[in-house]
N, C-alpha and C. Protein backbone atom coordinates (compact mmCIF):
# COMPACT_ATOMS: atom_id res chain seq x y z
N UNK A 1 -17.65 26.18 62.25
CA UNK A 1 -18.60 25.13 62.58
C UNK A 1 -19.97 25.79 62.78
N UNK A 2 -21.06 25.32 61.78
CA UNK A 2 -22.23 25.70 62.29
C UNK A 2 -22.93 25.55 63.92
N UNK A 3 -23.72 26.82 63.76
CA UNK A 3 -24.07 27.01 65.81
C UNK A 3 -25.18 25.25 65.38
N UNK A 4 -25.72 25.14 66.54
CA UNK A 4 -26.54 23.86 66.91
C UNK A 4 -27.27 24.65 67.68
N UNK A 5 -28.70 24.29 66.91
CA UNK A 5 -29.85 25.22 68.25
C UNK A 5 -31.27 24.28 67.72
N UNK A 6 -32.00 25.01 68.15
CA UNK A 6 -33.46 24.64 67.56
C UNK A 6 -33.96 25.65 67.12
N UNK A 7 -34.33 25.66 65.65
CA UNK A 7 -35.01 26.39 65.38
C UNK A 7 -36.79 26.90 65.12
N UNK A 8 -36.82 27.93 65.85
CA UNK A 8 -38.69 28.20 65.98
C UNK A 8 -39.13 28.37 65.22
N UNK A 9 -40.16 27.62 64.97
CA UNK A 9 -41.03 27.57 63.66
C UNK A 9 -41.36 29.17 63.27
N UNK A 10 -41.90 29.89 63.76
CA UNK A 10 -41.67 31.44 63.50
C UNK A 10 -40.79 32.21 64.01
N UNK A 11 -39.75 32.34 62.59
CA UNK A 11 -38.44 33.36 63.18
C UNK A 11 -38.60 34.50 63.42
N UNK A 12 -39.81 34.92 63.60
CA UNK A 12 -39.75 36.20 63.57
C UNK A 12 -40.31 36.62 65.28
N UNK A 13 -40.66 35.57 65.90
CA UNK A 13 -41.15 35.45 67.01
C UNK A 13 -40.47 34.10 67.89
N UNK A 14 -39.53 33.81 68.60
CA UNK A 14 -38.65 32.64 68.71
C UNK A 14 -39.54 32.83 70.18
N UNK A 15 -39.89 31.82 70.69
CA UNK A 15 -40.68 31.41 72.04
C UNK A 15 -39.69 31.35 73.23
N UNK A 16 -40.31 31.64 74.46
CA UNK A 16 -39.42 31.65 75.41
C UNK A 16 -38.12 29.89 75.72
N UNK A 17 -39.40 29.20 75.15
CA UNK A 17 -38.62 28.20 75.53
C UNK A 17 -37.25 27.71 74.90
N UNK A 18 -37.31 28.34 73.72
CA UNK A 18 -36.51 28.37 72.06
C UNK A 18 -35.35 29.21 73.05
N UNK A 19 -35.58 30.19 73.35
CA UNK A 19 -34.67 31.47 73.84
C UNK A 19 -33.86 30.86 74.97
N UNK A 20 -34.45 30.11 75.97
CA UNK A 20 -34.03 29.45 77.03
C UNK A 20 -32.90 28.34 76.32
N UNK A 21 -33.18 27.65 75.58
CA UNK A 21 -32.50 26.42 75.26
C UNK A 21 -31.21 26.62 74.25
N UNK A 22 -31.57 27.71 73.69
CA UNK A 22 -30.33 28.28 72.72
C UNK A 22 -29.15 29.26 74.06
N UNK A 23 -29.77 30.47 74.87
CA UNK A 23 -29.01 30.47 75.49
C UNK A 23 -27.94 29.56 76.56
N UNK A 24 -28.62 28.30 76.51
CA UNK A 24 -28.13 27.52 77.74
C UNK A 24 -27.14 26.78 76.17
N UNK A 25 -27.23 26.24 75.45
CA UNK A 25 -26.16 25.62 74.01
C UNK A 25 -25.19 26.51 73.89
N UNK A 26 -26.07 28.08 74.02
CA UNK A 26 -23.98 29.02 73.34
C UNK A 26 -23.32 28.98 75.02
N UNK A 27 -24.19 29.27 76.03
CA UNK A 27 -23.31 28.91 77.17
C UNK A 27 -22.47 27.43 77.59
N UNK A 28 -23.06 26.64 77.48
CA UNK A 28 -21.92 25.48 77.13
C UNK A 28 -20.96 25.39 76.06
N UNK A 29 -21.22 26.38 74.81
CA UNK A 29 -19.91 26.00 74.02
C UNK A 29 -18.87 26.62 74.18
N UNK A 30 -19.17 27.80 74.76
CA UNK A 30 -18.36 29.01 75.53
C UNK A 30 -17.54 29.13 77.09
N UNK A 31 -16.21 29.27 76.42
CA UNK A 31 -15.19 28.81 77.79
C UNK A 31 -15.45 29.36 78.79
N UNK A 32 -15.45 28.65 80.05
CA UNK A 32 -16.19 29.14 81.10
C UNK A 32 -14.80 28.86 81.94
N UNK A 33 -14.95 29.47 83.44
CA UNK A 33 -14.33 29.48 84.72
C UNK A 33 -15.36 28.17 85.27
N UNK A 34 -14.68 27.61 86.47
CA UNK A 34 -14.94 26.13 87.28
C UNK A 34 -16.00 26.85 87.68
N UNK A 35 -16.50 28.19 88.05
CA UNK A 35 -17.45 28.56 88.50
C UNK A 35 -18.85 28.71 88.23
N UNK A 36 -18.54 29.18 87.15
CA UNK A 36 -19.42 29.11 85.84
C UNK A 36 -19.94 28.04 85.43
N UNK A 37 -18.98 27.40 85.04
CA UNK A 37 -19.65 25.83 84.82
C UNK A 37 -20.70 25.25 85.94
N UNK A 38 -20.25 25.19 87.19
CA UNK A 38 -21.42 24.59 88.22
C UNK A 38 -22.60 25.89 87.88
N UNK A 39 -22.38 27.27 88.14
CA UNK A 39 -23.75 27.86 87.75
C UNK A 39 -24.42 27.45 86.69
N UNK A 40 -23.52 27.04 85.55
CA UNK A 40 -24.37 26.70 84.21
C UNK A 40 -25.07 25.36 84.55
N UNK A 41 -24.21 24.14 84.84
CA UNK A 41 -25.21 22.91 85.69
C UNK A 41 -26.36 22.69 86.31
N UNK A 42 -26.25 24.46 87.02
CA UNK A 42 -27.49 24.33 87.91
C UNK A 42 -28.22 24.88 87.39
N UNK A 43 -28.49 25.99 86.68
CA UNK A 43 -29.00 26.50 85.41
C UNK A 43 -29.91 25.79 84.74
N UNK A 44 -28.96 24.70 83.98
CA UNK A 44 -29.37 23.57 83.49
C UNK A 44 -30.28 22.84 83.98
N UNK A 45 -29.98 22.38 85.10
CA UNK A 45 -30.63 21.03 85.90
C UNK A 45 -32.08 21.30 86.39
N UNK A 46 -32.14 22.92 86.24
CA UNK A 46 -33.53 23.64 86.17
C UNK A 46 -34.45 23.65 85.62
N UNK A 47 -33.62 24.25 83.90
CA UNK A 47 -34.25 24.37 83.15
C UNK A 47 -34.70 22.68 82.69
N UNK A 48 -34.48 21.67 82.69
CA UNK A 48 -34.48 20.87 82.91
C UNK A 48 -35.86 20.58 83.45
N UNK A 49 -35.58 20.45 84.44
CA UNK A 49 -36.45 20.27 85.45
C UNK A 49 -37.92 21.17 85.16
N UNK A 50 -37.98 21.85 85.30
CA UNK A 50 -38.69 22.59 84.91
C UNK A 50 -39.48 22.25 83.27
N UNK A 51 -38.49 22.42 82.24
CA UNK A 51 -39.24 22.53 80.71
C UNK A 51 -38.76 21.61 80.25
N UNK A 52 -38.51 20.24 80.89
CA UNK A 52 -38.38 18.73 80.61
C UNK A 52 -38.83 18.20 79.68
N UNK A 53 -40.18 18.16 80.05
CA UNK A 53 -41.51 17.91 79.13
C UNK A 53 -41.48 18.30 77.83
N UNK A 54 -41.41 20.00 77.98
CA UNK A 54 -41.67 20.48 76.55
C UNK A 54 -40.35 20.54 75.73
N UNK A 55 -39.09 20.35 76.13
CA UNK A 55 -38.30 20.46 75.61
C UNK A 55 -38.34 19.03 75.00
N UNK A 56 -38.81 18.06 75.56
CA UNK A 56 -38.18 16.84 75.19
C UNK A 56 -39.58 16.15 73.70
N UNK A 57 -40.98 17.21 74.14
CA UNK A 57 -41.59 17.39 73.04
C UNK A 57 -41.29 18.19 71.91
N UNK A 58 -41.07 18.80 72.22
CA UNK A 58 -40.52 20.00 71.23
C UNK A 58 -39.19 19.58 70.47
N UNK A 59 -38.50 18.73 70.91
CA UNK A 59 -37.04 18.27 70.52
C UNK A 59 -37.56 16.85 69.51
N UNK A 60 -38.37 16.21 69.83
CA UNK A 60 -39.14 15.27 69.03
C UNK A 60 -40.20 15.84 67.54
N UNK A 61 -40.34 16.75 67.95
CA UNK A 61 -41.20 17.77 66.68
C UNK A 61 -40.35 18.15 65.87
N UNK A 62 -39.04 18.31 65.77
CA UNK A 62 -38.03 18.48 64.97
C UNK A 62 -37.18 18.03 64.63
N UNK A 63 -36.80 16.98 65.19
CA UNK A 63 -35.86 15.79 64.96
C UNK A 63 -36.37 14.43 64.33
């Protein structure tokens, strides 16, 4: 099955935010412990929180 990410307009330079959002996708597809999972949630609910905005612009620029 192909990975699911976003890809940065320059591959040769992938932006922090690119880096952030792909690591947080292979960590959810990847079997985790009950523990893990709430760290990844909160992780999430951060990054989130935090790059809301640009993710949710940035997710519209390519979709």
């Amino acid at each position: 099955m192909p990975e699911v990410g976003i890809v940065p307009r320059d591959r040769r330079r992938p932006g922090a935010l690119e880096a952030a959002v792909m690591t947080a996708l292979r960590a959810a597809d990847a079997p985790m412990t009950t523990s893990q999972v709430r760290e990844h949630e909160k992780g999430s609910a951060i990054l989130i929180e935090c790059f809301g905005k640009k993710i949710r612009r940035h997710l519209a620029q390519h979709f």
